[in-house]
C-alpha atoms as a PDB file:
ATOM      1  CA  UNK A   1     161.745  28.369 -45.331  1.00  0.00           C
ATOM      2  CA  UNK A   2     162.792  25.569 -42.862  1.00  0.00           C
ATOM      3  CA  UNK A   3     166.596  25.443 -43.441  1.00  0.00           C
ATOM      4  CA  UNK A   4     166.578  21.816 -41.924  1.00  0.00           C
ATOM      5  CA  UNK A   5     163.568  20.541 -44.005  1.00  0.00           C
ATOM      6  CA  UNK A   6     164.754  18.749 -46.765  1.00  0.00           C
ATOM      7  CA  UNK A   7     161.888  19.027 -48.675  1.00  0.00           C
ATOM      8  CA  UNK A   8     161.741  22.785 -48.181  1.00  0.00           C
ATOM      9  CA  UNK A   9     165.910  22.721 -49.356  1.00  0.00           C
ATOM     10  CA  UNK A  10     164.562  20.545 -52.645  1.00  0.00           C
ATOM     11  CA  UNK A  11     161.526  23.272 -53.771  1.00  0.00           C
ATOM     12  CA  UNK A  12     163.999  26.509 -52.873  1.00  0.00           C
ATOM     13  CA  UNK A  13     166.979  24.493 -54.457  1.00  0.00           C
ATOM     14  CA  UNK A  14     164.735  24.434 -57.773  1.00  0.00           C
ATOM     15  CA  UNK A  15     162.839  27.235 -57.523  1.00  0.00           C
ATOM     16  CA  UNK A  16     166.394  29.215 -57.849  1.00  0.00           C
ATOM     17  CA  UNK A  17     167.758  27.157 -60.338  1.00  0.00           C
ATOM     18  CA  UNK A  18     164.977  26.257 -62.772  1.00  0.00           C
ATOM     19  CA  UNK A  19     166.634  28.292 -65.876  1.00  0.00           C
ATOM     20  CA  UNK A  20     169.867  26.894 -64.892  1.00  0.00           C
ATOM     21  CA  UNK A  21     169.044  23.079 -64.631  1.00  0.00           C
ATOM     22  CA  UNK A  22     167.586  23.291 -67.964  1.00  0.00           C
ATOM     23  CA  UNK A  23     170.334  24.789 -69.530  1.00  0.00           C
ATOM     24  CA  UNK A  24     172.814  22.982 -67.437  1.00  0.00           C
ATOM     25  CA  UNK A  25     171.312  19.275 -68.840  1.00  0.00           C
ATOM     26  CA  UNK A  26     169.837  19.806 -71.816  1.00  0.00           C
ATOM     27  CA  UNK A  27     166.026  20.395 -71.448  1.00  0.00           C
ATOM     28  CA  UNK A  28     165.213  20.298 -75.501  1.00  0.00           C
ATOM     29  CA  UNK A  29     166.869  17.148 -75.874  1.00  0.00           C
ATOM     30  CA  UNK A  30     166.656  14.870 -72.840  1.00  0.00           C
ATOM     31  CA  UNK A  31     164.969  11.689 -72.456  1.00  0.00           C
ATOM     32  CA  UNK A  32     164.320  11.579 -75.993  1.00  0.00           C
ATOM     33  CA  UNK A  33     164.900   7.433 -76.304  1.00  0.00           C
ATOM     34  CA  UNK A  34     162.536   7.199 -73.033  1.00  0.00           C
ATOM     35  CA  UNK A  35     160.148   9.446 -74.560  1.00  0.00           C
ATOM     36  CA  UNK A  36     159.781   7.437 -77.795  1.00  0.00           C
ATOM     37  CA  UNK A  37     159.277   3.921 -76.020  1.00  0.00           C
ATOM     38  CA  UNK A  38     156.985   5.378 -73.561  1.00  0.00           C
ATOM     39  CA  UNK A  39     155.003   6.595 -76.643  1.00  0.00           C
ATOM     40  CA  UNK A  40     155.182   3.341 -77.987  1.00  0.00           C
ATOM     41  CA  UNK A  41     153.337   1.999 -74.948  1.00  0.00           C
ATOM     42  CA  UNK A  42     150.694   4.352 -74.070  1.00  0.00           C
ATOM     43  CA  UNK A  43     147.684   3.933 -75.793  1.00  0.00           C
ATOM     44  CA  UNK A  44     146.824   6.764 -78.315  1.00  0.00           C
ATOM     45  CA  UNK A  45     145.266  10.194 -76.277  1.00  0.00           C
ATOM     46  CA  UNK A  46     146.145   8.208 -73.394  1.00  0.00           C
ATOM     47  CA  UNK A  47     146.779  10.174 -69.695  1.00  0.00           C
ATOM     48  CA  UNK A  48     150.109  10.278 -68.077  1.00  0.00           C
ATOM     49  CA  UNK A  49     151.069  11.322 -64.863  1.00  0.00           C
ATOM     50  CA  UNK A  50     154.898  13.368 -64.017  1.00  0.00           C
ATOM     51  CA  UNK A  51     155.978  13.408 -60.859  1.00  0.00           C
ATOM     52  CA  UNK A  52     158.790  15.739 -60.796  1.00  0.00           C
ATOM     53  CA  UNK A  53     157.491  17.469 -63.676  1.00  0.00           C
ATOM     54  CA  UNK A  54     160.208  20.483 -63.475  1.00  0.00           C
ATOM     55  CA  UNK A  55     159.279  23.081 -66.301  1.00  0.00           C
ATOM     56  CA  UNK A  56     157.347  20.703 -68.405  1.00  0.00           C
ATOM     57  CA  UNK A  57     160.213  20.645 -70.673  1.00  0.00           C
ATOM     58  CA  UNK A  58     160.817  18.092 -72.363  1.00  0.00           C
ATOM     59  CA  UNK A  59     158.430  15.713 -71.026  1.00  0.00           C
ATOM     60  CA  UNK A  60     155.011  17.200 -70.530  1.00  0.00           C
ATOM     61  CA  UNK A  61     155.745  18.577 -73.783  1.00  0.00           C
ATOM     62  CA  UNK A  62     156.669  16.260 -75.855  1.00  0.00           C
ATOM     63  CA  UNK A  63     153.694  14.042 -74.556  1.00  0.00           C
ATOM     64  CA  UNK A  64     150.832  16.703 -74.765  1.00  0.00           C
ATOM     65  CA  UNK A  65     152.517  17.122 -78.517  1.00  0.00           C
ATOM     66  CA  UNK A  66     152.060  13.815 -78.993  1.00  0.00           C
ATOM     67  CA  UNK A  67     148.207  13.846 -78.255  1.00  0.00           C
ATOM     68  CA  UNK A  68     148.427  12.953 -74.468  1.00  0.00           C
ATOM     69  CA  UNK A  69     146.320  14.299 -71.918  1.00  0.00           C
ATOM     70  CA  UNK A  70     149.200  15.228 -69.649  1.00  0.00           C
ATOM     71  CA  UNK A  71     149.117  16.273 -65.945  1.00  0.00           C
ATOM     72  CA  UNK A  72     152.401  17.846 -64.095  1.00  0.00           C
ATOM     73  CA  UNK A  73     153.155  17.510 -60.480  1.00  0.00           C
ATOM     74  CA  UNK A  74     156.131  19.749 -58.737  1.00  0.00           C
ATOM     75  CA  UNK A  75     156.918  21.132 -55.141  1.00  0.00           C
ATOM     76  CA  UNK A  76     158.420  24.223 -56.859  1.00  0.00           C
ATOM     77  CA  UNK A  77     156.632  27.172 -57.414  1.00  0.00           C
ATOM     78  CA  UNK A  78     158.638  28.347 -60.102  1.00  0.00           C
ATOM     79  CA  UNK A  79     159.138  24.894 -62.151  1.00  0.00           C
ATOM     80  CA  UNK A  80     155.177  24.924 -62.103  1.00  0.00           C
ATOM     81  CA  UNK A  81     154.733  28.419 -63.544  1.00  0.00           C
ATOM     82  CA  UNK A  82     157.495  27.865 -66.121  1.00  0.00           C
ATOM     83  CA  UNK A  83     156.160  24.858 -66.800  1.00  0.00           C
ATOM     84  CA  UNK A  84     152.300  26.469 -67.934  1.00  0.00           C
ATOM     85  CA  UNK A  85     154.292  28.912 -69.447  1.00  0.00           C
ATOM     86  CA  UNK A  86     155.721  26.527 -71.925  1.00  0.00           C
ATOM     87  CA  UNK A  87     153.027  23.825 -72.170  1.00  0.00           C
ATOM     88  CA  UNK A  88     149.485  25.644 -71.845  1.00  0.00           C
ATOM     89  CA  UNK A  89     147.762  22.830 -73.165  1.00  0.00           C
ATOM     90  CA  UNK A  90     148.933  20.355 -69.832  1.00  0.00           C
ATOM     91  CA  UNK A  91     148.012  20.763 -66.039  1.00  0.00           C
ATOM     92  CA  UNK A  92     150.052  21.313 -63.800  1.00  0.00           C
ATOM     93  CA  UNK A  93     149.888  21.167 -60.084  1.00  0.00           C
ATOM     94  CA  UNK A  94     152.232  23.025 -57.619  1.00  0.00           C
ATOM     95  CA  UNK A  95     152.256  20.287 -54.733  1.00  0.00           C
ATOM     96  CA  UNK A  96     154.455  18.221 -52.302  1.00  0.00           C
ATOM     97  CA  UNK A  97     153.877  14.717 -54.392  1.00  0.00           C
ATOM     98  CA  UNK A  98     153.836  12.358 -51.291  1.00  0.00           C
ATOM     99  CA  UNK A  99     150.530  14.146 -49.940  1.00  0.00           C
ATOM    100  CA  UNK A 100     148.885  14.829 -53.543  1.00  0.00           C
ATOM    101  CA  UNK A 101     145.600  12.728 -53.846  1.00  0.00           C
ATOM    102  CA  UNK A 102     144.442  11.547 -57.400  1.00  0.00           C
ATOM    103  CA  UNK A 103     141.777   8.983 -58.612  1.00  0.00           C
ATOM    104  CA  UNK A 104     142.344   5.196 -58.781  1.00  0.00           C
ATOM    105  CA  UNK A 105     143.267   4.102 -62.222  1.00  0.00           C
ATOM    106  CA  UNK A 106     143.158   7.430 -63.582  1.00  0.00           C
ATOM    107  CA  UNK A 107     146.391   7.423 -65.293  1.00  0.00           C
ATOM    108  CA  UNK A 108     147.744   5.001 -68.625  1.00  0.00           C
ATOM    109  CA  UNK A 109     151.210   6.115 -67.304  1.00  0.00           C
ATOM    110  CA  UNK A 110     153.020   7.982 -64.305  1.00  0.00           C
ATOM    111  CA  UNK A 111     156.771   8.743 -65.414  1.00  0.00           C
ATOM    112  CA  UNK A 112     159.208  10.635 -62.962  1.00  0.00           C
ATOM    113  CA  UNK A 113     162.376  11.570 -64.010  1.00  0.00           C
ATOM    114  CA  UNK A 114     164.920  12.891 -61.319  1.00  0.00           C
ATOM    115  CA  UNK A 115     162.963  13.617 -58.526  1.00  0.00           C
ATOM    116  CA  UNK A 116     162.459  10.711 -56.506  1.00  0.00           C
ATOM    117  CA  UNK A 117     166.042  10.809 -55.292  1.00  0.00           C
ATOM    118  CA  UNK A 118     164.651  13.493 -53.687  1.00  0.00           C
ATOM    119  CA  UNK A 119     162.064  12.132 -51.532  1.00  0.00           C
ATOM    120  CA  UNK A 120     163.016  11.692 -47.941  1.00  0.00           C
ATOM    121  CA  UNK A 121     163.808   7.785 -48.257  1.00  0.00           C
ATOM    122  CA  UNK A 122     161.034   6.893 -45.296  1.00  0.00           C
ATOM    123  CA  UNK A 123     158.898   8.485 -47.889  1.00  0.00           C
ATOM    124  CA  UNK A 124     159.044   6.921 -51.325  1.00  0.00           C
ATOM    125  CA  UNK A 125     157.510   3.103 -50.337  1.00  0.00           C
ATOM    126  CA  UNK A 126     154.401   4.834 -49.874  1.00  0.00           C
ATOM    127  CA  UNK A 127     154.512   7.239 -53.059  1.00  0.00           C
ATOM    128  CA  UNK A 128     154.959   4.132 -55.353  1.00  0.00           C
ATOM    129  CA  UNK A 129     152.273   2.396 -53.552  1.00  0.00           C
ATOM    130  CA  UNK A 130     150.358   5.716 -54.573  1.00  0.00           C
ATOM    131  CA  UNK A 131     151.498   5.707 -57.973  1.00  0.00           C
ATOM    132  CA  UNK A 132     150.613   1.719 -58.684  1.00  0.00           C
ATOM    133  CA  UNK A 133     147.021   3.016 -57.444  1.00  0.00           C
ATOM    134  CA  UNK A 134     147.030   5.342 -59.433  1.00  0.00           C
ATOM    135  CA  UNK A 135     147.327   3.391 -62.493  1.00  0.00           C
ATOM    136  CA  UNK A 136     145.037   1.585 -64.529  1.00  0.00           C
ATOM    137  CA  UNK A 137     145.536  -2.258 -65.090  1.00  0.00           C
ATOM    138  CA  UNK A 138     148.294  -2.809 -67.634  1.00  0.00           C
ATOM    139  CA  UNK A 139     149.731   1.126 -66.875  1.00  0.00           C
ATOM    140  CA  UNK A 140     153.348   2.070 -67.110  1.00  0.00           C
ATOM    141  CA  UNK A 141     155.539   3.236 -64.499  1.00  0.00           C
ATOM    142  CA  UNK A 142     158.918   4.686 -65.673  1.00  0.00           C
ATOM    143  CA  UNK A 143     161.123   5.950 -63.314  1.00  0.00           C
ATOM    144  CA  UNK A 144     164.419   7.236 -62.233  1.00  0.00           C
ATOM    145  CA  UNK A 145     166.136   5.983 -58.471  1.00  0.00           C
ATOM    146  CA  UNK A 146     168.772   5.818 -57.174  1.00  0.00           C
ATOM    147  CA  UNK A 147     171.711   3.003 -57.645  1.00  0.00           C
ATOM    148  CA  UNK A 148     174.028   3.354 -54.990  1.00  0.00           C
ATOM    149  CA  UNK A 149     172.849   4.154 -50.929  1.00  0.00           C
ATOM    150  CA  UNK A 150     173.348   8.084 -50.741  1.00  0.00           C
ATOM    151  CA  UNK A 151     171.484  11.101 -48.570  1.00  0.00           C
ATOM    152  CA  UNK A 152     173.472  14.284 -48.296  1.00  0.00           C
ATOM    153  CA  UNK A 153     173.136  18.152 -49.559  1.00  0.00           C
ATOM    154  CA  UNK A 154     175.514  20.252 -52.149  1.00  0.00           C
ATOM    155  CA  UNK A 155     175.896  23.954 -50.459  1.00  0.00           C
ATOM    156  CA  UNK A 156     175.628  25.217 -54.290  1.00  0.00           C
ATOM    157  CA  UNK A 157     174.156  23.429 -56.370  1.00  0.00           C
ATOM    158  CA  UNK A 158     175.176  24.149 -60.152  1.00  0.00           C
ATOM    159  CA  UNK A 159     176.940  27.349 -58.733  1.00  0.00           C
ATOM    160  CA  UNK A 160     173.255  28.728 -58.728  1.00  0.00           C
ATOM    161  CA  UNK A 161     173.985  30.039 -54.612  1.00  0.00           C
ATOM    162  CA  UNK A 162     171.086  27.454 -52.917  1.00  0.00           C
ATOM    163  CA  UNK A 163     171.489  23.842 -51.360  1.00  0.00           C
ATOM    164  CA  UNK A 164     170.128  20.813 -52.579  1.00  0.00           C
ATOM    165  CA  UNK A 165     169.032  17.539 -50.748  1.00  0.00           C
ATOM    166  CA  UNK A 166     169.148  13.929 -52.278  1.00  0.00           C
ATOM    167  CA  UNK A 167     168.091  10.765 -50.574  1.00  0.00           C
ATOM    168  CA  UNK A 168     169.031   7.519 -52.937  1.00  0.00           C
ATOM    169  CA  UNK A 169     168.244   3.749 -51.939  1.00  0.00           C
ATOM    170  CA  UNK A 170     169.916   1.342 -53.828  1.00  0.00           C
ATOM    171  CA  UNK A 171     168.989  -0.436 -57.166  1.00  0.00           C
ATOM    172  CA  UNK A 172     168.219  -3.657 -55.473  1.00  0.00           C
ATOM    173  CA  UNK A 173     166.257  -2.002 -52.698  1.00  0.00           C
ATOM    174  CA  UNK A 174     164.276   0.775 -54.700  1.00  0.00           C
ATOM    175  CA  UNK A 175     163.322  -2.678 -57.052  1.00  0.00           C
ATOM    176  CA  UNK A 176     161.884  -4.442 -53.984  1.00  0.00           C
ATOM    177  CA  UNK A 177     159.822  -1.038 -53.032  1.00  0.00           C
ATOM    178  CA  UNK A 178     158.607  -1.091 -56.652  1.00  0.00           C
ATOM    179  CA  UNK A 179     157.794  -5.011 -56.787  1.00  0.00           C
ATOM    180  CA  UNK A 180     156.171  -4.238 -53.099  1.00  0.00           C
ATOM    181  CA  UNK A 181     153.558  -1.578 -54.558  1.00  0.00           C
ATOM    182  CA  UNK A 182     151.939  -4.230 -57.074  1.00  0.00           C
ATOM    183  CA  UNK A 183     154.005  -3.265 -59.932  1.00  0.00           C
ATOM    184  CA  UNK A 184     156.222  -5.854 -61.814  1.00  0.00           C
ATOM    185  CA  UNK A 185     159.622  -4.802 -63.397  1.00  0.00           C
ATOM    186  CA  UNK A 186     160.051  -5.615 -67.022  1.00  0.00           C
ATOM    187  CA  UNK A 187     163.376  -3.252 -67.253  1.00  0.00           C
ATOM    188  CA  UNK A 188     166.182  -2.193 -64.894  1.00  0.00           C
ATOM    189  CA  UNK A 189     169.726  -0.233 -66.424  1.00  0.00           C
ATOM    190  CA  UNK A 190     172.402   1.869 -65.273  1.00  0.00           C
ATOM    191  CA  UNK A 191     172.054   5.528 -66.439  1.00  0.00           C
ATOM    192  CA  UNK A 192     175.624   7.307 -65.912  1.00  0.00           C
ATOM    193  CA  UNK A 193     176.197  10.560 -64.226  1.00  0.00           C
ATOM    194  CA  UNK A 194     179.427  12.268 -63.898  1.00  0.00           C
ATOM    195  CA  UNK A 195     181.580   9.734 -61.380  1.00  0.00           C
ATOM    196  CA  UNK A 196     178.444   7.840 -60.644  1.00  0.00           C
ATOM    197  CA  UNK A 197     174.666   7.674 -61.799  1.00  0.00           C
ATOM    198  CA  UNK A 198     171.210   6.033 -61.066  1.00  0.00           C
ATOM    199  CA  UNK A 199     169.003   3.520 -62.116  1.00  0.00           C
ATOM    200  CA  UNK A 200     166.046   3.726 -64.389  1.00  0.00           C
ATOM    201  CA  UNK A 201     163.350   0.941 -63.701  1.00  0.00           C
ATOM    202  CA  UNK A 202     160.630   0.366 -66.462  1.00  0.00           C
ATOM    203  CA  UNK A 203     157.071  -1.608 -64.644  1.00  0.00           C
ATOM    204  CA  UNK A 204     153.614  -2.154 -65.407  1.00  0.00           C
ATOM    205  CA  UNK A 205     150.983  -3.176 -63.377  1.00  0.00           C
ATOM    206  CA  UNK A 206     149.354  -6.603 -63.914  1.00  0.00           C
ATOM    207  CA  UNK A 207     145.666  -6.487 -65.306  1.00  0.00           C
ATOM    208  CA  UNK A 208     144.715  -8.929 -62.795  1.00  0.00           C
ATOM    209  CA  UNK A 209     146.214  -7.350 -59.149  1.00  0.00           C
ATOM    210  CA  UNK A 210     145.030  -5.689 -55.959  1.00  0.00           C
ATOM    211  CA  UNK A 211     147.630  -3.067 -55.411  1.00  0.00           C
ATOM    212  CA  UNK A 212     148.448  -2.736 -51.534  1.00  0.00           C
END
C-alpha cells in the first residue's frame, strides 16, 4: 500500500471497515426512497450499473430483487467479496472505476452512491463522461457529490483504526461536470450529513445526443 495514494487510502479505508460502514449507516434500510423512483424509471429487467457498489447491500440487492440485471463496481477487495456473498445472482467487479472499460449504451442506469467524493477531483470529469457513454439514450444517472469544496483524510475513520480520503467539488461545479458529459439534470437536493452533507443529482441522457 502507497500511504500517499489516495486511492490506495480509499480501498484499505473500506476494505477494513466494510462490516462497520454497514452497520454504522444502515445498510438494510438506506436509499430506500431512491431505490423506489429509480425502479420507477428503469424499464422492467432493465441493466444498471453501481459505481461504488460497497457490499451490494442495499442497492445491488434490492435491484437484482427487483428483476434487474445488475453489475457492481468497487476498488475494495473486501466490499466485492461481501458483496457476491450477499447478492450471487449480480456481478461484481473488483476494479479502480476511473480505468474500468464497459460497452457503449450497455447500461438503462448507472447509480453511485457515496463514492464519487472519493475520486481524486482531476478524476471525476472524465468518469461521468464514461458513465454518459455508457448509457443508452434516455438512461438514468443518479448520483451522490459533493456540495461544499472539500479534500482532506480522517486518521480513523468510524474508529475502525485506517484513514480515509475524500475529494468534494461543489454542487454548482459537480452540475456543470455532469451537464459537460452529455447528461441533462432533471433533479438536484441537499442530502444532510452530520454538520454538513452532499448533493444528490438525478440526469438522463437525451435520446438524440453525441456524448463527448
Amino acid at each position: 500500500m502507497d500511504a500517499t495514494d489516495p486511492k490506495d487510502i480509499v480501498r484499505r479505508g473500506y476494505d477494513v471497515v466494510s462490516l462497520r460502514y454497514d452497520e454504522a449507516y444502515g445498510a438494510e434500510t438506506k436509499y430506500h426512497s431512491l431505490l423506489v423512483d429509480l425502479c420507477g424509471r428503469v424499464p422492467t429487467g432493465g441493466t444498471v450499473l453501481d459505481v461504488g457498489c460497497g457490499s451490494g447491500v442495499p442497492v445491488a440487492r434490492t435491484l437484482a430483487a427487483a428483476g434487474y440485471r445488475v453489475t457492481g463496481i468497487d476498488i475494495s477487495e473486501v466490499q466485492i467479496r461481501r458483496a457476491r456473498e450477499q447478492v450471487p445472482q449480480a456481478e461484481f467487479i473488483r476494479a479502480d472505476a476511473t480505468t474500468a472499460s464497459f460497452d457503449a449504451a450497455s447500461f438503462d442506469a448507472v447509480v453511485s452512491f457515496f463514492a464519487l467524493i472519493h475520486v481524486p477531483l482531476t478524476e471525476q470529469p472524465p468518469l461521468l463522461r464514461k458513465i454518459a457513454e455508457w448509457l443508452r439514450p434516455g438512461g438514468c444517472f443518479v448520483a451522490t457529490m459533493g456540495h461544499g469544496e472539500w479534500t482532506g483524510t480522517e486518521e480513523n475513520w468510524l474508529g475502525g483504526g485506517a484513514p480515509m480520503w475524500w475529494s468534494h467539488a461543489d454542487a454548482a461545479t459537480n452540475r456543470e461536470w455532469i451537464t459537460q458529459a452529455g447528461l441533462v439534470v432533471e433533479h438536484e437536493e441537499f442530502i444532510p450529513e452530520g454538520d454538513g452533507g452532499h448533493a444528490l443529482f438525478r440526469a438522463y441522457r437525451p435520446w438524440q445526443s453525441k456524448v463527448t
